[in-house]
Protein backbone atom coordinates (compact mmCIF):
# COMPACT_ATOMS: atom_id res chain seq x y z
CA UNK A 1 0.00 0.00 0.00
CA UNK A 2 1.16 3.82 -0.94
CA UNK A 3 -0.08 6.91 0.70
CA UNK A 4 0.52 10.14 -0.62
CA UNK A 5 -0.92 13.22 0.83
CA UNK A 6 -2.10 16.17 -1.70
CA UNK A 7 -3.13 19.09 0.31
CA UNK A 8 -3.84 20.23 3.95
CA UNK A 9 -6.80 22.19 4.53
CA UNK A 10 -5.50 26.25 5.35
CA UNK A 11 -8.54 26.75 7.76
CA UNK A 12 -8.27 23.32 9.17
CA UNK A 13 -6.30 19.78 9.47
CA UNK A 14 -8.51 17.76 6.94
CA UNK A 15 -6.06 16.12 4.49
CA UNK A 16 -6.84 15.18 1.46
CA UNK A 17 -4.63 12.00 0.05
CA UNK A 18 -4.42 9.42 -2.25
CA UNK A 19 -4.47 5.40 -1.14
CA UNK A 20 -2.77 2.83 -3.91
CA UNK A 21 -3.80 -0.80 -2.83
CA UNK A 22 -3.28 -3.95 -5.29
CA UNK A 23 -7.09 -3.30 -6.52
CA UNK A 24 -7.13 0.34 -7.02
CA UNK A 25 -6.81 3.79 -5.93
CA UNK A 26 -8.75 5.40 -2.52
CA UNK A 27 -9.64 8.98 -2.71
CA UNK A 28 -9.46 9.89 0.53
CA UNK A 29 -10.99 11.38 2.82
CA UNK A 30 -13.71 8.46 1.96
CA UNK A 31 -16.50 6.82 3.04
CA UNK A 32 -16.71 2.82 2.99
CA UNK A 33 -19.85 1.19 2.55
CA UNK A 34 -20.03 -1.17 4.65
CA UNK A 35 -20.89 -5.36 3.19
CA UNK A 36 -21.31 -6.88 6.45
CA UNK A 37 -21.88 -10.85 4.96
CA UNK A 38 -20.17 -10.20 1.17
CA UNK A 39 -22.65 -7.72 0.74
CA UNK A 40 -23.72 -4.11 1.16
CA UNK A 41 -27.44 -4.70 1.82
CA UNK A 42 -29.92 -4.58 -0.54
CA UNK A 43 -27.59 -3.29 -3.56
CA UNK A 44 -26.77 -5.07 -6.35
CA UNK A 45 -22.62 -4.82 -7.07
CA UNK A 46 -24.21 -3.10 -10.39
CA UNK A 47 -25.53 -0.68 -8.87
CA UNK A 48 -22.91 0.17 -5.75
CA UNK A 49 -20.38 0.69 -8.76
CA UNK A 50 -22.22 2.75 -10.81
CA UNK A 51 -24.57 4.86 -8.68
CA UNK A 52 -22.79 5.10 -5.18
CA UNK A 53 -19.41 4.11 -6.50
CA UNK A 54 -17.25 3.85 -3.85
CA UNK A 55 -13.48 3.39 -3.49
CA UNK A 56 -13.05 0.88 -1.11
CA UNK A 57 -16.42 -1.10 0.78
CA UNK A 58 -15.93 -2.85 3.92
CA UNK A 59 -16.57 -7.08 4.73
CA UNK A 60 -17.03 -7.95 8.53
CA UNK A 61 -14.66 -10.87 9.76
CA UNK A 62 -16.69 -12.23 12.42
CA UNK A 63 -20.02 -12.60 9.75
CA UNK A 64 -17.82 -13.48 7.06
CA UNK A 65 -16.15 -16.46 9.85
CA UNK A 66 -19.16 -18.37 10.68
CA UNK A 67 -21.39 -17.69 7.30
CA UNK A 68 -20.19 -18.76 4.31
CA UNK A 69 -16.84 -19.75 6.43
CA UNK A 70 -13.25 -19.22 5.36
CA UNK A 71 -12.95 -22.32 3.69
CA UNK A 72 -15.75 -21.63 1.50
CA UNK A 73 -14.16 -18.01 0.77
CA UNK A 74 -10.77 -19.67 0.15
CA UNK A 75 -12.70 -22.20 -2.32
CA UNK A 76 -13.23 -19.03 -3.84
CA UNK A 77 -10.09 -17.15 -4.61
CA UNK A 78 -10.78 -14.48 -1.65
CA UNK A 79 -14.00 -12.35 -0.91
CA UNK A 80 -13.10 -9.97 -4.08
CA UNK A 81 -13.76 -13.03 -6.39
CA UNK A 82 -16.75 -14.41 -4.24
CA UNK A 83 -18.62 -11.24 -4.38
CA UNK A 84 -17.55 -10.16 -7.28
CA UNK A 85 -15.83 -6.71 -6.05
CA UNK A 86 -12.39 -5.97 -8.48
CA UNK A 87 -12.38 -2.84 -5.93
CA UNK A 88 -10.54 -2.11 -2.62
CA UNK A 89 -11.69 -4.15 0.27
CA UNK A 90 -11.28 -3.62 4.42
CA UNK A 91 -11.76 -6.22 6.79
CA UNK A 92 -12.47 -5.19 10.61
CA UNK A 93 -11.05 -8.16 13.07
CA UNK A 94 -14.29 -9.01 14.71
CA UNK A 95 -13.04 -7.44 17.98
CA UNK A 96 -16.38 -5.03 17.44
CA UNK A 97 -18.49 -7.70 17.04
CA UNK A 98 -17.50 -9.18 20.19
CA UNK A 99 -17.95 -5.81 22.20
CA UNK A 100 -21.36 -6.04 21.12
CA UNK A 101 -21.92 -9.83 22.31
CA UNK A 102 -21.29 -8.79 26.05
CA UNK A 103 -23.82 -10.90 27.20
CA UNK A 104 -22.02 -13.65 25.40
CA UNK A 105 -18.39 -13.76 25.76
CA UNK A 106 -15.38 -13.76 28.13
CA UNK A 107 -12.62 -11.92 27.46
CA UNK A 108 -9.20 -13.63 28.58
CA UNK A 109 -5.58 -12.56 27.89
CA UNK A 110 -5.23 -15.58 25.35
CA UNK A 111 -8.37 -14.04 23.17
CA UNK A 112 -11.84 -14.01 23.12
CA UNK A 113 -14.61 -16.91 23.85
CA UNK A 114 -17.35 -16.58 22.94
CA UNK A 115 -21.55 -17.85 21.58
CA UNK A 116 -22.79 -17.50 18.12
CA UNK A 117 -25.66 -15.19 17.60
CA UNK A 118 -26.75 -17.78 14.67
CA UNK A 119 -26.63 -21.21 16.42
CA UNK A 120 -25.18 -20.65 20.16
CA UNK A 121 -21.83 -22.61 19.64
CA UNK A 122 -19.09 -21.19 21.31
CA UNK A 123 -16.12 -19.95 18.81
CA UNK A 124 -12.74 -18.11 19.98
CA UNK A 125 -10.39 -15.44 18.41
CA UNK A 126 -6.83 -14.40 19.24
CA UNK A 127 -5.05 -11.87 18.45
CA UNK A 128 -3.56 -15.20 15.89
CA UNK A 129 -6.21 -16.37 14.31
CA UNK A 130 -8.11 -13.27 13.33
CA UNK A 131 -4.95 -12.46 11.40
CA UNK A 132 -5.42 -16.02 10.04
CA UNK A 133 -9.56 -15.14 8.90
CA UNK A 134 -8.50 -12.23 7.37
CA UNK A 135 -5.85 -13.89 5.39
CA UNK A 136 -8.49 -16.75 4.55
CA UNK A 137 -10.97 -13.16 3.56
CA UNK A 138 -8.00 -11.54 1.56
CA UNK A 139 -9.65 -7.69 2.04
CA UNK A 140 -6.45 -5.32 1.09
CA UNK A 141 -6.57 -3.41 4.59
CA UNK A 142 -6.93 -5.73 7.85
CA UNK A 143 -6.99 -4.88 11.21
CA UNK A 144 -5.63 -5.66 14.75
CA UNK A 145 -7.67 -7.65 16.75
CA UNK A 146 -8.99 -5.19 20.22
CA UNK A 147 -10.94 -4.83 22.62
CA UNK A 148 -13.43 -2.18 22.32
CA UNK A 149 -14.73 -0.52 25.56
CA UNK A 150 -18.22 0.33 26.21
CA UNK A 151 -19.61 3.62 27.27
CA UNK A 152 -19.40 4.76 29.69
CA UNK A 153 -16.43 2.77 30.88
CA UNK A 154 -14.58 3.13 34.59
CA UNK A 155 -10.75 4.58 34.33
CA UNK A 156 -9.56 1.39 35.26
CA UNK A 157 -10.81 -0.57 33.25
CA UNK A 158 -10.09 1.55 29.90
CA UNK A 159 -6.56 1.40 31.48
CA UNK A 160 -6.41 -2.16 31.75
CA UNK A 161 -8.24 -2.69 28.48
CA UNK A 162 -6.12 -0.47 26.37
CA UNK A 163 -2.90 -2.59 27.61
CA UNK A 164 -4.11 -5.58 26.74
CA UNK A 165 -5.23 -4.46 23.23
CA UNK A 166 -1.49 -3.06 22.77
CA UNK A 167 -0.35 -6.49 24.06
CA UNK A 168 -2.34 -8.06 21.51
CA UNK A 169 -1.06 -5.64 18.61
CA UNK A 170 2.05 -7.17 18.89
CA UNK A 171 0.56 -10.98 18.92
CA UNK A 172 -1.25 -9.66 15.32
CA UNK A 173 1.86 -7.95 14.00
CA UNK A 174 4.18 -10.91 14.77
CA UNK A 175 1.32 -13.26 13.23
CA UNK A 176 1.07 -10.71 10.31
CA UNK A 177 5.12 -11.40 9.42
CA UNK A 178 4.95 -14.69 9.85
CA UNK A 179 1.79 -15.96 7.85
CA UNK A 180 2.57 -16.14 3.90
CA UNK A 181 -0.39 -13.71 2.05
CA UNK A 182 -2.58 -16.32 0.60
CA UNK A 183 -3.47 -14.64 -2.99
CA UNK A 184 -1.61 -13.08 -5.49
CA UNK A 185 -1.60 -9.69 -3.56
CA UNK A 186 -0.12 -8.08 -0.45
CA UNK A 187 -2.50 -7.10 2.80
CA UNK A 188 -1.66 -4.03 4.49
CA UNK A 189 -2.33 -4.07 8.32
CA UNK A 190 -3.50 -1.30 10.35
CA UNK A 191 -3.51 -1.17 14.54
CA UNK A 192 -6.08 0.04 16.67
CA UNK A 193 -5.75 2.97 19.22
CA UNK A 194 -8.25 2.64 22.23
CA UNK A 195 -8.64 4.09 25.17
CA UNK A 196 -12.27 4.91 25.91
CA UNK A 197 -12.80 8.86 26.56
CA UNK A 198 -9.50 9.34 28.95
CA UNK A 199 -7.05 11.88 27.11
CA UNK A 200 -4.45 10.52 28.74
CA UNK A 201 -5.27 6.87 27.52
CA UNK A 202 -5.90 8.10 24.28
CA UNK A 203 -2.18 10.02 23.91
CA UNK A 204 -0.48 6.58 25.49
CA UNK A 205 -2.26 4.52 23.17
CA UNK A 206 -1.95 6.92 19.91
CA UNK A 207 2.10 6.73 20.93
CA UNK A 208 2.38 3.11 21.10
CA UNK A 209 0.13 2.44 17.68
CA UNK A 210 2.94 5.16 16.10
CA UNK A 211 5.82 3.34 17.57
CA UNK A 212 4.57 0.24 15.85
CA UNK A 213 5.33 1.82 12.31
CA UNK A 214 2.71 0.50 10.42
CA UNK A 215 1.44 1.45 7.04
CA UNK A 216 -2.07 3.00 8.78
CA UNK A 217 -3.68 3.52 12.04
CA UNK A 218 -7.14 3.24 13.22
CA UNK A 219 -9.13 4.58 15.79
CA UNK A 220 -11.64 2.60 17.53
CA UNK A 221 -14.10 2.69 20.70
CA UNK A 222 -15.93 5.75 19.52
CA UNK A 223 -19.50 6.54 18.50
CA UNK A 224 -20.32 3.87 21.13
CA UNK A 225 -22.88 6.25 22.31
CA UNK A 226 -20.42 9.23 23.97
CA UNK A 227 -21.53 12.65 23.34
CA UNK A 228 -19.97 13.98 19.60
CA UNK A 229 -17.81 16.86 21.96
CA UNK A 230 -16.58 13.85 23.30
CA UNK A 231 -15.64 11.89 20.25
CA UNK A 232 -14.18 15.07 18.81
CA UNK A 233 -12.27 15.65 21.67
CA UNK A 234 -10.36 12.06 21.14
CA UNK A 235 -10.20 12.07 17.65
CA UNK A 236 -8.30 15.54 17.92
CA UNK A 237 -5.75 14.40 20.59
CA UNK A 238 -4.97 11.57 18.25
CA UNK A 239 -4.38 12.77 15.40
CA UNK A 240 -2.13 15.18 16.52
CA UNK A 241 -0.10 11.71 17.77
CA UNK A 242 -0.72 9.53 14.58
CA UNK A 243 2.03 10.93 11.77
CA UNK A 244 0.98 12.68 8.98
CA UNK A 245 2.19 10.46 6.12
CA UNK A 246 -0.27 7.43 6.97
CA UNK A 247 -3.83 7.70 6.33
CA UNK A 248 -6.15 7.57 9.67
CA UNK A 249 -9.30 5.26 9.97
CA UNK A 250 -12.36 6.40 12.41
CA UNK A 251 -13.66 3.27 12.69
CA UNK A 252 -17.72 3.20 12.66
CA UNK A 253 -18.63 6.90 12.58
CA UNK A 254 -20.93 8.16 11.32
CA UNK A 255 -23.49 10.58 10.49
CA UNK A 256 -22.94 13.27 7.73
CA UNK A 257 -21.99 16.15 10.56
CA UNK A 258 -19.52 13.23 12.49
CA UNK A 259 -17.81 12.71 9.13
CA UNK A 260 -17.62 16.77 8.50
CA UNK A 261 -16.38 17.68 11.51
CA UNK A 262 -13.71 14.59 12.28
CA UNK A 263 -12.07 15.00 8.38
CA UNK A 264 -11.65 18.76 10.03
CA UNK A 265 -9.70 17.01 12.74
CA UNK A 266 -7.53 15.08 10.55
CA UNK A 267 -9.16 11.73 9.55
CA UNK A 268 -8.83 10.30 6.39
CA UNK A 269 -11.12 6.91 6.16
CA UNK A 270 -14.28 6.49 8.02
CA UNK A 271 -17.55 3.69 7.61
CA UNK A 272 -20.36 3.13 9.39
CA UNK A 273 -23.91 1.38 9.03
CA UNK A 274 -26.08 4.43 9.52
CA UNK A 275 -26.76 5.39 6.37
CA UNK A 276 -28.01 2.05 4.91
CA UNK A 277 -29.97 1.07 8.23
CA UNK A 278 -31.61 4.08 8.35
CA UNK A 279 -32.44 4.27 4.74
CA UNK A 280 -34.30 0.69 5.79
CA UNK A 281 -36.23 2.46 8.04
CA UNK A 282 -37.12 5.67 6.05
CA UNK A 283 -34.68 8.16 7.03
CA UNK A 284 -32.99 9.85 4.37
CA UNK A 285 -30.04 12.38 4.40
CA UNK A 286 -29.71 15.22 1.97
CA UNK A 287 -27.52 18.37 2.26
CA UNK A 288 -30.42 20.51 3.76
CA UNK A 289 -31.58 18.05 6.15
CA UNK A 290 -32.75 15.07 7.39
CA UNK A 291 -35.92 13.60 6.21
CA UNK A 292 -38.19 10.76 7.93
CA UNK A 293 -39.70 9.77 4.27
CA UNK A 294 -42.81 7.88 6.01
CA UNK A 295 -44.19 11.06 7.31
CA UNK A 296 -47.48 12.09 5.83
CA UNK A 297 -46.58 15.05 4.94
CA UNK A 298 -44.57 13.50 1.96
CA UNK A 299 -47.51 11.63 0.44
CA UNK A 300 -48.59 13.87 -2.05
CA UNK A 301 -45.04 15.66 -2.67
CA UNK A 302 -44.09 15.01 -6.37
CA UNK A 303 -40.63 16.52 -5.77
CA UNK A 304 -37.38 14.48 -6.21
CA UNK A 305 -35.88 13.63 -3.19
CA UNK A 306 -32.51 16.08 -3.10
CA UNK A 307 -32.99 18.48 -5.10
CA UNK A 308 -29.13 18.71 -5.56
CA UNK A 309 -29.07 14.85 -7.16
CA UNK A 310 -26.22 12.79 -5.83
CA UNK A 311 -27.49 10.09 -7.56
CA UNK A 312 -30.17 8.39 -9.93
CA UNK A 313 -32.60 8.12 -7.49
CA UNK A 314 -32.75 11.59 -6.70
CA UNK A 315 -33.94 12.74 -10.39
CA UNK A 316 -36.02 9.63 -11.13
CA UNK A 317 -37.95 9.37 -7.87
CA UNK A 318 -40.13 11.61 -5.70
CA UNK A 319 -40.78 11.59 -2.01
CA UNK A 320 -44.56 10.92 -2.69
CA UNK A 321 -43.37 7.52 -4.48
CA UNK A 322 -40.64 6.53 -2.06
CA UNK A 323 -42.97 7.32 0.61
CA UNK A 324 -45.89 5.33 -1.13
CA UNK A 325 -43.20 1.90 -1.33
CA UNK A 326 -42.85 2.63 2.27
CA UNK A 327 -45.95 2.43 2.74
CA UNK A 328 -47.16 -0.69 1.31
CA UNK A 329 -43.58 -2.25 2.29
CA UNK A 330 -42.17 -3.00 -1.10
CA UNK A 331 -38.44 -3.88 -1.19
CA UNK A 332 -37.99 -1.16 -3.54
CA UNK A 333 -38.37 1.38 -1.40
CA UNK A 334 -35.60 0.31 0.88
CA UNK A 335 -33.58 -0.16 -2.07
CA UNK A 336 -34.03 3.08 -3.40
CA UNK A 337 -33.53 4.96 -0.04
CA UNK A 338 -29.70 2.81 0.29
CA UNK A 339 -28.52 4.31 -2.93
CA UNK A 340 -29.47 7.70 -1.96
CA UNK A 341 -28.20 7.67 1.34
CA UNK A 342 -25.04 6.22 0.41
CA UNK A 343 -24.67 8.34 -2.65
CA UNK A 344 -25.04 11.30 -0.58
CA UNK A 345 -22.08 9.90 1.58
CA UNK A 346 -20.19 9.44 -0.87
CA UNK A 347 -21.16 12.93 -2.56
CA UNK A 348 -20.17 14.38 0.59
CA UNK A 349 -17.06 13.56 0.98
CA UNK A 350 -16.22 14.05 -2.50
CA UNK A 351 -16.94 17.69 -1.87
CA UNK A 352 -14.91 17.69 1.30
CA UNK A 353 -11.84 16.46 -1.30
CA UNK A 354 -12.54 19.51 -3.31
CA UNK A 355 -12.65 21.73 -0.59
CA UNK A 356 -9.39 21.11 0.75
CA UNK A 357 -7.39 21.22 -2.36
CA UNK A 358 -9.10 24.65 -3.16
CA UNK A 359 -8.06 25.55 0.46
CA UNK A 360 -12.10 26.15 0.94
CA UNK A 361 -12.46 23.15 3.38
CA UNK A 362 -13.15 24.93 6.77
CA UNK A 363 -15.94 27.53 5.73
CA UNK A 364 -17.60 25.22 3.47
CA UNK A 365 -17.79 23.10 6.14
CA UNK A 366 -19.29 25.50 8.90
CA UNK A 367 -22.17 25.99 6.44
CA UNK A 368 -22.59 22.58 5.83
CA UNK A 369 -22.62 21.80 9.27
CA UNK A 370 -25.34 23.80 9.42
CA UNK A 371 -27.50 23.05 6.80
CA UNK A 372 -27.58 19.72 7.40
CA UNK A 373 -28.19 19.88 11.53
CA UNK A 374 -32.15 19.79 11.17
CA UNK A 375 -35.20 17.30 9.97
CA UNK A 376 -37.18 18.14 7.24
């Protein structure tokens, strides 16, 4: 993997940079779909390339490990080939995942046990072996396997948490050297900085992921319901850790105004699942506002849904007809809402890319910001 950075923000400390993996180039700052099980849901690979069109979408290694199974993906030739993606693809570790099965796991210093939301068997990862899954998966960016703190979350534990995740970066990076790539392409690893909402965890942590010298750093164990002055606050004492000439991943944030405001910080990559689960549920994003789509106030509004049309959708659909699929729950309507959300991502932080190489980043932002901070 390459990095090159093109242009700091003169207002600001968004970057925008440019990503070369084995499958293609990564615009950043970007947005990455996310394909939790080989898929982003509800969109056809058709469509994600030509209507959203992202650089990079995301698989999930715990989904991906117990449904279709690595062996199945190996069958395969990798998850590119299985899904039939020829673009950039991330794998998290599953560390996430297992945050969010508190009720059903135990968390050791030799990895994680823990129960199967499909079936109840009991499964474990290490630090090892989600190196190994992710080899198996064959995404171009993998990730350390952490633990990822809940919020709120006592001092002591973040403190003994965050040790244990750096004790178990260096189990995935010695794994990582030793384990032979499995296709005919290189992975590039990224590590994990944790440390809850604790500045002072966050600065120790940020120091040791640097020390480690790898090709990109992630932050994880925010937007795990912490205020966004919060989340800001961590992202900023990071960054101004992580070095400039590798590209930073805020892992599983979030909405339009997150993404704004943490690119102004000095984040690069960023996903999250809000924009295609809320689309399933009717709320759309546009860059005026926020709109709950099953409202009955739509139902006899003929106009297109953003009037600034980030994608098809937007010039080939009204609200009156979205909200009418809604309505009568036809699959279509969830399907159209996806693209648009996503598109409008991805439109987003297109602009954002613009902005900073014209130097108009931090203004354009401030407006945005507040256009966008209100339902519709």
């Amino acid at each position: 993997m390459e990095f090159k950075l093109h242009n700091t923000d003169p207002g600001s400390k968004a970057r925008a940079g440019e990503i070369t993996t084995a499958h293609g180039k990564i615009q950043t700052p970007i947005f990455m779909p996310v394909g939790t099980a080989a898929t982003v849901k509800g969109v056809h690979q058709r469509d994600l390339k030509t209507e959203i069109n992202p650089d990079i979408i995301l698989g999930n290694t715990y989904h991906l490990y117990l449904r279709p199974g690595t062996d199945i993906l190996q069958q395969a030739g990798g998850l590119h080939k299985f899904m039939g993606w020829d673009r950039p693809l991330l794998t998290d570790s599953g560390g996430y995942q297992v945050y969010s099965l508190s009720a059903n796991r135990k968390i050791k210093e030799a990895g994680v046990k823990f129960k199967s939301h499909i079936d109840g068997s009991y499964h474990v990862f290490t630090p090892e072996n989600a190196i190994d899954i992710q080899r198996q998966i064959g995404a171009d960016i993998i990730m350390a396997f952490d633990e990822c703190t809940p919020y709120p979350c006592d001092y002591k534990y973040a403190k003994r948490s965050m040790h244990m995740t750096h004790r178990w970066l260096d189990r995935c990076i010695a794994q990582d050297k030793a384990s032979p790539f499995l296709y005919d392409y290189e992975q590039t690893f990224f590590p994990i900085v944790q440390g809850s909402t604790y500045k002072g965890l966050r600065r120790q942590s940020a120091e040791f992921i640097a020390s480690r010298g790898a090709e990109g750093n992630a932050i994880g164990g925010l937007s795990v319901g912490e205020p966004a002055d919060e989340m800001y606050a961590m992202t900023e004492v990071v960054c101004e850790i992580l070095p400039e000439d590798k590209p930073r991943y805020l892992m599983g944030v979030g909405t339009p105004i997150n993404i704004l405001e943490n690119i102004a910080l000095g984040v690069d990559m960023f996903d999250c699942v809000l924009p295609s689960r809320n689309a399933r549920n009717g709320m759309l994003y546009t860059a005026h506002g926020s709109i709950n789509i099953k409202n009955k106030k739509w139902e006899n509004d003929f106009s297109v849904i953003d009037p600034d049309g980030h994608t098809f959708v937007d010039t080939e659909y009204s609200k009156a007809y979205l909200r009418h699929l809604f309505s009568v729950n036809e699959l279509l309507g969830k399907q159209i809402a996806t693209i648009h959300n996503l598109g409008f991502y991805l439109a987003l932080v297109r602009q954002a890319r613009e902005k900073i190489m014209a130097g108009e980043f931090a203004a354009w932002k401030n407006k945005m910001v507040q256009q966008m901070n209100k339902r519709l």
